[in-house]
N, C-alpha and C. Protein backbone atom coordinates (compact mmCIF):
# COMPACT_ATOMS: atom_id res chain seq x y z
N UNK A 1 -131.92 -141.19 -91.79
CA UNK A 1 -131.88 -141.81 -93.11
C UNK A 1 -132.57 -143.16 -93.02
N UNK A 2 -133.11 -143.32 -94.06
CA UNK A 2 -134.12 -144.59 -94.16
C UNK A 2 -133.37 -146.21 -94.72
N UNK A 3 -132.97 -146.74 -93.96
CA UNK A 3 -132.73 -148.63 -94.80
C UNK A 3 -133.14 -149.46 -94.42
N UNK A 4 -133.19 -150.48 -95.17
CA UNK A 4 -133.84 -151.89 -95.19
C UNK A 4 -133.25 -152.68 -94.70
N UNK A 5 -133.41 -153.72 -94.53
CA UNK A 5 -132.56 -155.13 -93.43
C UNK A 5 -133.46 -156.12 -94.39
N UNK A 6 -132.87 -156.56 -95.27
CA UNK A 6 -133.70 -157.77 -96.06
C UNK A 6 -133.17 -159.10 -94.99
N UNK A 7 -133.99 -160.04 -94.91
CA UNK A 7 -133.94 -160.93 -94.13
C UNK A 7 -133.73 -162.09 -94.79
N UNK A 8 -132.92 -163.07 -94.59
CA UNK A 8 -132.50 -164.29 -95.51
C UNK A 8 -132.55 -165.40 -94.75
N UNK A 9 -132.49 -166.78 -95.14
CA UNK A 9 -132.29 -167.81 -94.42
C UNK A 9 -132.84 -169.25 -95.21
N UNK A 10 -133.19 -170.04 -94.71
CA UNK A 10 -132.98 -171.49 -95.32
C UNK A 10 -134.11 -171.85 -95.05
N UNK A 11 -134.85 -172.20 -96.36
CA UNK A 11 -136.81 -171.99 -96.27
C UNK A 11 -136.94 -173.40 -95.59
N UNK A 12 -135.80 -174.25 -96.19
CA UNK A 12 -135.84 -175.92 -95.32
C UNK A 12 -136.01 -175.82 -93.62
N UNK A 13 -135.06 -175.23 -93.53
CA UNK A 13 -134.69 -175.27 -92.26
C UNK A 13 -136.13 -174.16 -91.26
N UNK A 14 -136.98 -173.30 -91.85
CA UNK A 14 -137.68 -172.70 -91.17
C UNK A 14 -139.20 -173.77 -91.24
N UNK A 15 -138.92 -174.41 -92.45
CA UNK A 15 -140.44 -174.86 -92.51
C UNK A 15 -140.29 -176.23 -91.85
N UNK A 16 -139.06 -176.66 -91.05
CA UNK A 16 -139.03 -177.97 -89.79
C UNK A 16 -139.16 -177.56 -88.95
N UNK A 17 -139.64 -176.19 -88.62
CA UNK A 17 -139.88 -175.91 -87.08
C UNK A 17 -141.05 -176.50 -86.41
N UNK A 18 -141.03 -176.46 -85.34
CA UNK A 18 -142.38 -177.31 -84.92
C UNK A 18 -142.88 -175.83 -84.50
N UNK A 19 -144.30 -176.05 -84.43
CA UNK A 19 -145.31 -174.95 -83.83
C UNK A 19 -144.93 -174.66 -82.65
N UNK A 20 -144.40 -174.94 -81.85
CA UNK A 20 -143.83 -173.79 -80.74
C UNK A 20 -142.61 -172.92 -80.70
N UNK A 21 -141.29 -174.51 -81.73
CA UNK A 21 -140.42 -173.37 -81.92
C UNK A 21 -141.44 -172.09 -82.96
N UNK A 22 -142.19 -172.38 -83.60
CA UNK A 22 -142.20 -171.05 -84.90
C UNK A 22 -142.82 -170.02 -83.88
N UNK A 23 -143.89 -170.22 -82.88
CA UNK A 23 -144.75 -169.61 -81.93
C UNK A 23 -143.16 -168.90 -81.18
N UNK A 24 -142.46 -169.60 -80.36
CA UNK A 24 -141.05 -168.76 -79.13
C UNK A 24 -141.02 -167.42 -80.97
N UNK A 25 -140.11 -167.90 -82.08
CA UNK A 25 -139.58 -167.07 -82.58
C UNK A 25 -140.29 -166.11 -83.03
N UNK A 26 -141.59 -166.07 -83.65
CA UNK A 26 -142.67 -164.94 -83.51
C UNK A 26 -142.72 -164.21 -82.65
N UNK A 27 -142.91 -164.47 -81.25
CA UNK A 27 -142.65 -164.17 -79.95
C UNK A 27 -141.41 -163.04 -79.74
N UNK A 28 -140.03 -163.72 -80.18
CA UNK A 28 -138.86 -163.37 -80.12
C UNK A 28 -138.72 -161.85 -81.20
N UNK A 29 -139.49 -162.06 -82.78
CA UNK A 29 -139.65 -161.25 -83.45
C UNK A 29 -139.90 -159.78 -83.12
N UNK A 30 -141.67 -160.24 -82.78
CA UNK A 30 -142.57 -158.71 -82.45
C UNK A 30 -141.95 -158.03 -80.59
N UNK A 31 -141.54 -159.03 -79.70
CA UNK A 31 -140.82 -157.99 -79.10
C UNK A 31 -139.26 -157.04 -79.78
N UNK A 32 -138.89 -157.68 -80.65
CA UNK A 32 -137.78 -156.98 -81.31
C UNK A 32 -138.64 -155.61 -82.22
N UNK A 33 -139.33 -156.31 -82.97
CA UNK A 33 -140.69 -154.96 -83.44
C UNK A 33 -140.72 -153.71 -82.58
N UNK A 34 -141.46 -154.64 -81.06
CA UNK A 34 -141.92 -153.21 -79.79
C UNK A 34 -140.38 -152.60 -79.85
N UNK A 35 -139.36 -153.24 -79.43
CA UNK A 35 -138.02 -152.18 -78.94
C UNK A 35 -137.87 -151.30 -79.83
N UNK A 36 -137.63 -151.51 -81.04
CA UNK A 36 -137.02 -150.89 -81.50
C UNK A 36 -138.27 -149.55 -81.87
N UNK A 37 -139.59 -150.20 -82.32
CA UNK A 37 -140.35 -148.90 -82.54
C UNK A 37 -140.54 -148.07 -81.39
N UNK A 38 -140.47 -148.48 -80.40
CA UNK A 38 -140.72 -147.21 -78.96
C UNK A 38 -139.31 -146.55 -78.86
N UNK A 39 -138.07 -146.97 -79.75
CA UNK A 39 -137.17 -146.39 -79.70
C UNK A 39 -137.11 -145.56 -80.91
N UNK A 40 -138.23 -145.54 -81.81
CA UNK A 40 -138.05 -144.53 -83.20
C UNK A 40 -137.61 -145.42 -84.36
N UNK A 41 -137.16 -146.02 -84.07
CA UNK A 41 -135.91 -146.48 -85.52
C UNK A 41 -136.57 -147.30 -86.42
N UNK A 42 -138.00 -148.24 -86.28
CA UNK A 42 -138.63 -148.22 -87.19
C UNK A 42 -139.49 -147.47 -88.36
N UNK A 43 -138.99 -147.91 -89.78
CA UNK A 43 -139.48 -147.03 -90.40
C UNK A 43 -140.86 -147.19 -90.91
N UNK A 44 -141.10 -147.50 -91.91
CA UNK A 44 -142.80 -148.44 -92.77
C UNK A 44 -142.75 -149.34 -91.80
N UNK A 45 -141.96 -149.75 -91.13
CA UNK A 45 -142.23 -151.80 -90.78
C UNK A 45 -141.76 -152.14 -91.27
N UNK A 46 -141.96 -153.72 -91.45
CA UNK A 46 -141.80 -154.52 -92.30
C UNK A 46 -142.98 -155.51 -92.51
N UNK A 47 -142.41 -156.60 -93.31
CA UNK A 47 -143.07 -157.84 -93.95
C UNK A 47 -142.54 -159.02 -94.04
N UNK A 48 -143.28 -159.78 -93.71
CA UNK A 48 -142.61 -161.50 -94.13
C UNK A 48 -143.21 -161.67 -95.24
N UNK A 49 -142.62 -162.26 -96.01
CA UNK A 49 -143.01 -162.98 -97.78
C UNK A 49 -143.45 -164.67 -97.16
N UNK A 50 -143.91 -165.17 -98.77
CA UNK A 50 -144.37 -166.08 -98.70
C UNK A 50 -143.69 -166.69 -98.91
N UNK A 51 -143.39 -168.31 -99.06
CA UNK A 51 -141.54 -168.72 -99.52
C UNK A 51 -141.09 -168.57 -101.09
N UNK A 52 -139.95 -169.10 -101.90
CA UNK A 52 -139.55 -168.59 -102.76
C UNK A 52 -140.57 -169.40 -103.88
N UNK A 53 -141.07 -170.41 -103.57
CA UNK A 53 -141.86 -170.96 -104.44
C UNK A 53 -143.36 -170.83 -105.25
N UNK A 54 -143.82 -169.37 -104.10
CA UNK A 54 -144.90 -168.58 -104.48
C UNK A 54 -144.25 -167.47 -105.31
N UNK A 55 -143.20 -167.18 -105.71
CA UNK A 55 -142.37 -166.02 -106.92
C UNK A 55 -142.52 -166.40 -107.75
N UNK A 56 -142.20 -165.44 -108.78
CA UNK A 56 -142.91 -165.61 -110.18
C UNK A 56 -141.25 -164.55 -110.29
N UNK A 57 -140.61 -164.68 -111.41
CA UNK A 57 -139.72 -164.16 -112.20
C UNK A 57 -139.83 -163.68 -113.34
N UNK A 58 -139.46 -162.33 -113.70
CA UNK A 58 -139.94 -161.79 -114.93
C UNK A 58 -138.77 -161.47 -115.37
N UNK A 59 -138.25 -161.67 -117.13
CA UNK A 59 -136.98 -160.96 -117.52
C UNK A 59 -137.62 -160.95 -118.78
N UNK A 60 -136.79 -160.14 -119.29
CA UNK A 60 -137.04 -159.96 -120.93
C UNK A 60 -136.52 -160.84 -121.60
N UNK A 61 -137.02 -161.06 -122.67
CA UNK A 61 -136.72 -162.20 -123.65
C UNK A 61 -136.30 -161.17 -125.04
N UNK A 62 -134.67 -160.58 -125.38
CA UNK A 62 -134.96 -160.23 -126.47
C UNK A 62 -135.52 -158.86 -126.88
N UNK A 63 -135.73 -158.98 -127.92
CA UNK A 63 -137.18 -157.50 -128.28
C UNK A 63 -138.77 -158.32 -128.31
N UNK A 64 -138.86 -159.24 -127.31
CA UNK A 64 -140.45 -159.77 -127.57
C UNK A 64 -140.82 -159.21 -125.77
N UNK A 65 -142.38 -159.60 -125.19
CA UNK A 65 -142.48 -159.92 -123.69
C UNK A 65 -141.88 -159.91 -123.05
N UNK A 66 -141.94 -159.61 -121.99
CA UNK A 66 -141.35 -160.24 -120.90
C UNK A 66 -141.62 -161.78 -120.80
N UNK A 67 -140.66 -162.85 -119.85
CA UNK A 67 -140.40 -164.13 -119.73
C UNK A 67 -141.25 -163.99 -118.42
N UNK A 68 -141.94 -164.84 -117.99
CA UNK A 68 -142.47 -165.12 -116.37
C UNK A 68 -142.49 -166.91 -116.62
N UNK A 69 -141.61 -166.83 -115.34
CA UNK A 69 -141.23 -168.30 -114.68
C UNK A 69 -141.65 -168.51 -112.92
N UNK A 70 -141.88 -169.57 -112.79
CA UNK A 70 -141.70 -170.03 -111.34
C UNK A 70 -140.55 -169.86 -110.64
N UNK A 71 -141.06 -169.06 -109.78
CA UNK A 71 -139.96 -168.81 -108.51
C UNK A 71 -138.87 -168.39 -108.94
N UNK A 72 -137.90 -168.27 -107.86
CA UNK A 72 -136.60 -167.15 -108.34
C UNK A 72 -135.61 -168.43 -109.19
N UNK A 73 -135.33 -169.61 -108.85
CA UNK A 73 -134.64 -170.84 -108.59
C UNK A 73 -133.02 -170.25 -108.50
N UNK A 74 -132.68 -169.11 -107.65
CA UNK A 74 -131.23 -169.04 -107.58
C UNK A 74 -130.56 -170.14 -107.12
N UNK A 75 -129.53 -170.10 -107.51
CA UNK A 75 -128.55 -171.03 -106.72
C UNK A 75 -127.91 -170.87 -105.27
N UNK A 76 -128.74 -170.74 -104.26
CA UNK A 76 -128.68 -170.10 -103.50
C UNK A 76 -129.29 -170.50 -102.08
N UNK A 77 -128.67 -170.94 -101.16
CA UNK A 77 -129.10 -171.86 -100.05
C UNK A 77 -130.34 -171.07 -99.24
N UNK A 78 -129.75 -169.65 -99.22
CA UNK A 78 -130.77 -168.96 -98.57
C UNK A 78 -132.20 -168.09 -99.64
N UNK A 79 -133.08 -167.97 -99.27
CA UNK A 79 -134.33 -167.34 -99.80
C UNK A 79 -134.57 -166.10 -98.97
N UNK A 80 -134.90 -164.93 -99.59
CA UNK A 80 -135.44 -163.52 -98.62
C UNK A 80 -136.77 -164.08 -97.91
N UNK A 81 -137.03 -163.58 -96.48
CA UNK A 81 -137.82 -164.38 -96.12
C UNK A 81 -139.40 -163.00 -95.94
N UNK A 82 -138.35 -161.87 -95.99
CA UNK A 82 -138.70 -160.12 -95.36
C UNK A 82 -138.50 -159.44 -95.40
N UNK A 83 -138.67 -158.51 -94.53
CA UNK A 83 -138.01 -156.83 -94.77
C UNK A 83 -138.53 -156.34 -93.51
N UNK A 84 -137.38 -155.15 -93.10
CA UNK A 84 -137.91 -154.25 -92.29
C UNK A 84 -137.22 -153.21 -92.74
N UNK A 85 -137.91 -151.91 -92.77
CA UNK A 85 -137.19 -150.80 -93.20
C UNK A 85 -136.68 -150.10 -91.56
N UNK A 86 -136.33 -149.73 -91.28
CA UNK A 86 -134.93 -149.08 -90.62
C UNK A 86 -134.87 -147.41 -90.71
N UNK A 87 -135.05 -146.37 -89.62
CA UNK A 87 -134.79 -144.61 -89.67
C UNK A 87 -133.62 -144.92 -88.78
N UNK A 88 -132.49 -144.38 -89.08
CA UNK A 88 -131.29 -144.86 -88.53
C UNK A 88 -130.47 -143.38 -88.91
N UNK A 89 -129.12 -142.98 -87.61
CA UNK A 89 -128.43 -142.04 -88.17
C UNK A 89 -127.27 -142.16 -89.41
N UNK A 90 -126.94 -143.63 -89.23
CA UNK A 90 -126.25 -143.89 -90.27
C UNK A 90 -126.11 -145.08 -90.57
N UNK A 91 -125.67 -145.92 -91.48
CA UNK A 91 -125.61 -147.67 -92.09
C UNK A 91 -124.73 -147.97 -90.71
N UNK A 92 -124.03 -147.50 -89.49
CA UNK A 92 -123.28 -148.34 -88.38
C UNK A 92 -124.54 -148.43 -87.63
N UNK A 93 -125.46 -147.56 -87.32
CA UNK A 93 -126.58 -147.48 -86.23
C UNK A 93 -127.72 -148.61 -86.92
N UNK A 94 -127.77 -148.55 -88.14
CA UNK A 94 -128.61 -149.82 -88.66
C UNK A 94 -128.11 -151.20 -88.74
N UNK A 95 -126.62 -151.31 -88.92
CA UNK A 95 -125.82 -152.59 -88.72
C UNK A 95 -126.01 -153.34 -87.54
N UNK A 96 -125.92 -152.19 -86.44
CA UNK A 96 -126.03 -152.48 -84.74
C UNK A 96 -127.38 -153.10 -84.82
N UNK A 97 -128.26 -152.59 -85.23
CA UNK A 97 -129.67 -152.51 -84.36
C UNK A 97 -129.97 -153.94 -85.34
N UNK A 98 -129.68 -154.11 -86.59
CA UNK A 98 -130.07 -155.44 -87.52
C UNK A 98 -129.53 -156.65 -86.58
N UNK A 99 -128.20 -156.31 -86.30
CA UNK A 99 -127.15 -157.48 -85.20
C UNK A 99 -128.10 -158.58 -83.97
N UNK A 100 -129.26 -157.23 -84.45
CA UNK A 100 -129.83 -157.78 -82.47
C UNK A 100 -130.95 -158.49 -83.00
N UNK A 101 -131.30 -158.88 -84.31
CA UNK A 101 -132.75 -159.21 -84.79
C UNK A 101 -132.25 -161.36 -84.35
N UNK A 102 -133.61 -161.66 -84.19
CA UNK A 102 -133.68 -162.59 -83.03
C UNK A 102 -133.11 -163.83 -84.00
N UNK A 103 -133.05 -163.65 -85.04
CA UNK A 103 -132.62 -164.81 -85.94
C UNK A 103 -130.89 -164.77 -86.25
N UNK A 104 -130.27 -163.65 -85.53
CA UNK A 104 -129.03 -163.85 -85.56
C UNK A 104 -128.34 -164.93 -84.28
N UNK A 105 -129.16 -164.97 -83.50
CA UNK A 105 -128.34 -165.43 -82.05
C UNK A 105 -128.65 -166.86 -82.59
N UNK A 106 -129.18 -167.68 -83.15
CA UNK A 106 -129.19 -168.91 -83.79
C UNK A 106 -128.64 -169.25 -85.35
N UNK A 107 -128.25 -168.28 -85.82
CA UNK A 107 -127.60 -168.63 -86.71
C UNK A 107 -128.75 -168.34 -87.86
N UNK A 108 -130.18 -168.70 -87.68
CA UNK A 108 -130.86 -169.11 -88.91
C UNK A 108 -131.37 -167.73 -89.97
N UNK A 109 -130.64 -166.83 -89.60
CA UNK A 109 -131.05 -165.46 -90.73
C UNK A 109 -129.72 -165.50 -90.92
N UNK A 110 -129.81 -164.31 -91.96
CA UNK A 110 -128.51 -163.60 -92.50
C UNK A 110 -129.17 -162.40 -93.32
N UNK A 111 -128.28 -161.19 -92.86
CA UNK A 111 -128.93 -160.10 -93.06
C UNK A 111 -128.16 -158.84 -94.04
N UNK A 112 -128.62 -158.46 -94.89
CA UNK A 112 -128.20 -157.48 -95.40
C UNK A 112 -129.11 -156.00 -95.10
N UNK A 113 -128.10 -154.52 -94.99
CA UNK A 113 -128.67 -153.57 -95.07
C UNK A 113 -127.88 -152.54 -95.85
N UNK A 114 -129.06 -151.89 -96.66
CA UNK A 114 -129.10 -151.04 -97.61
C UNK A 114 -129.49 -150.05 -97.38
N UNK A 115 -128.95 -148.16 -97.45
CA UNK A 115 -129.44 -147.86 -97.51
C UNK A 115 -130.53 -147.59 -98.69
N UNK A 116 -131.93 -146.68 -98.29
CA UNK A 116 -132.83 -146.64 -99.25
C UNK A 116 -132.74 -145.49 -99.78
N UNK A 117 -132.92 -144.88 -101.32
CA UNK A 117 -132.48 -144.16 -102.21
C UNK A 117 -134.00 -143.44 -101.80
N UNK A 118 -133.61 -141.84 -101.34
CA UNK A 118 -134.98 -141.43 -101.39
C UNK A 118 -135.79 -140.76 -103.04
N UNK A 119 -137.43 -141.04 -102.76
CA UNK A 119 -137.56 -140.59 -104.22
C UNK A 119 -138.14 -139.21 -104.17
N UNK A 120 -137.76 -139.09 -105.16
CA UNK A 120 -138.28 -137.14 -105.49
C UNK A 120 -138.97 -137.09 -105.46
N UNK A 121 -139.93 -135.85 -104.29
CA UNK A 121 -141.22 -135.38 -104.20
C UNK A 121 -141.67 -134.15 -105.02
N UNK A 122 -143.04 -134.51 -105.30
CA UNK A 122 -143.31 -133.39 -106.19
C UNK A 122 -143.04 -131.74 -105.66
């Protein structure tokens, strides 16, 4: 079964890294990448986003347009930073394997996983 591991954390706190810490945790990242894909369990990959301030927000206004605003502005310490999608036997085998992503052992992620709703093929 296929889920996601959206990736969260504190855009402050990532964009004080100095160029080597950001270089070790890149580092720390794509070997987490190699393990787990020579072990299967990656699905699409994933992606890093740009921070929350390159978003654009769309809601309806009403019966007119849609509304588009700058950025998400939740109230909300952390920003999604990514994604990795996840082939897993079940949401405990994706919990485990998210546990080990390199931004938990420092504190600076926080992770949610979902599974993904498959869509109907023709």
């Amino acid at each position: 079964m296929r889920y996601v591991m959206i990736i969260a954390g504190d855009e402050a706190e990532w964009a004080r890294a100095t160029p080597a810490e950001e270089e070790a945790g890149m580092a720390a990242v794509f070997a987490w990448f190699d393990k787990w894909a020579a072990a299967g369990k990656i699905g699409d990959g994933g992606s890093r986003l740009e921070t929350s301030q390159s978003a654009r927000t769309i809601r309806m206004s009403g019966d007119g347009p849609p509304v588009v605003t700058d950025g998400p502005f939740v109230e909300a310490k952390e920003a999604i930073g990514g994604f990795v999608t996840l082939e897993c036997d079940d949401i405990d085998e994706a919990v485990a394997i998210a546990s080990t992503w390199p931004g938990m052992s420092d504190g600076s992620s926080v992770l949610e996983v979902r599974p993904v709703i498959p869509t109907p093929g023709p």
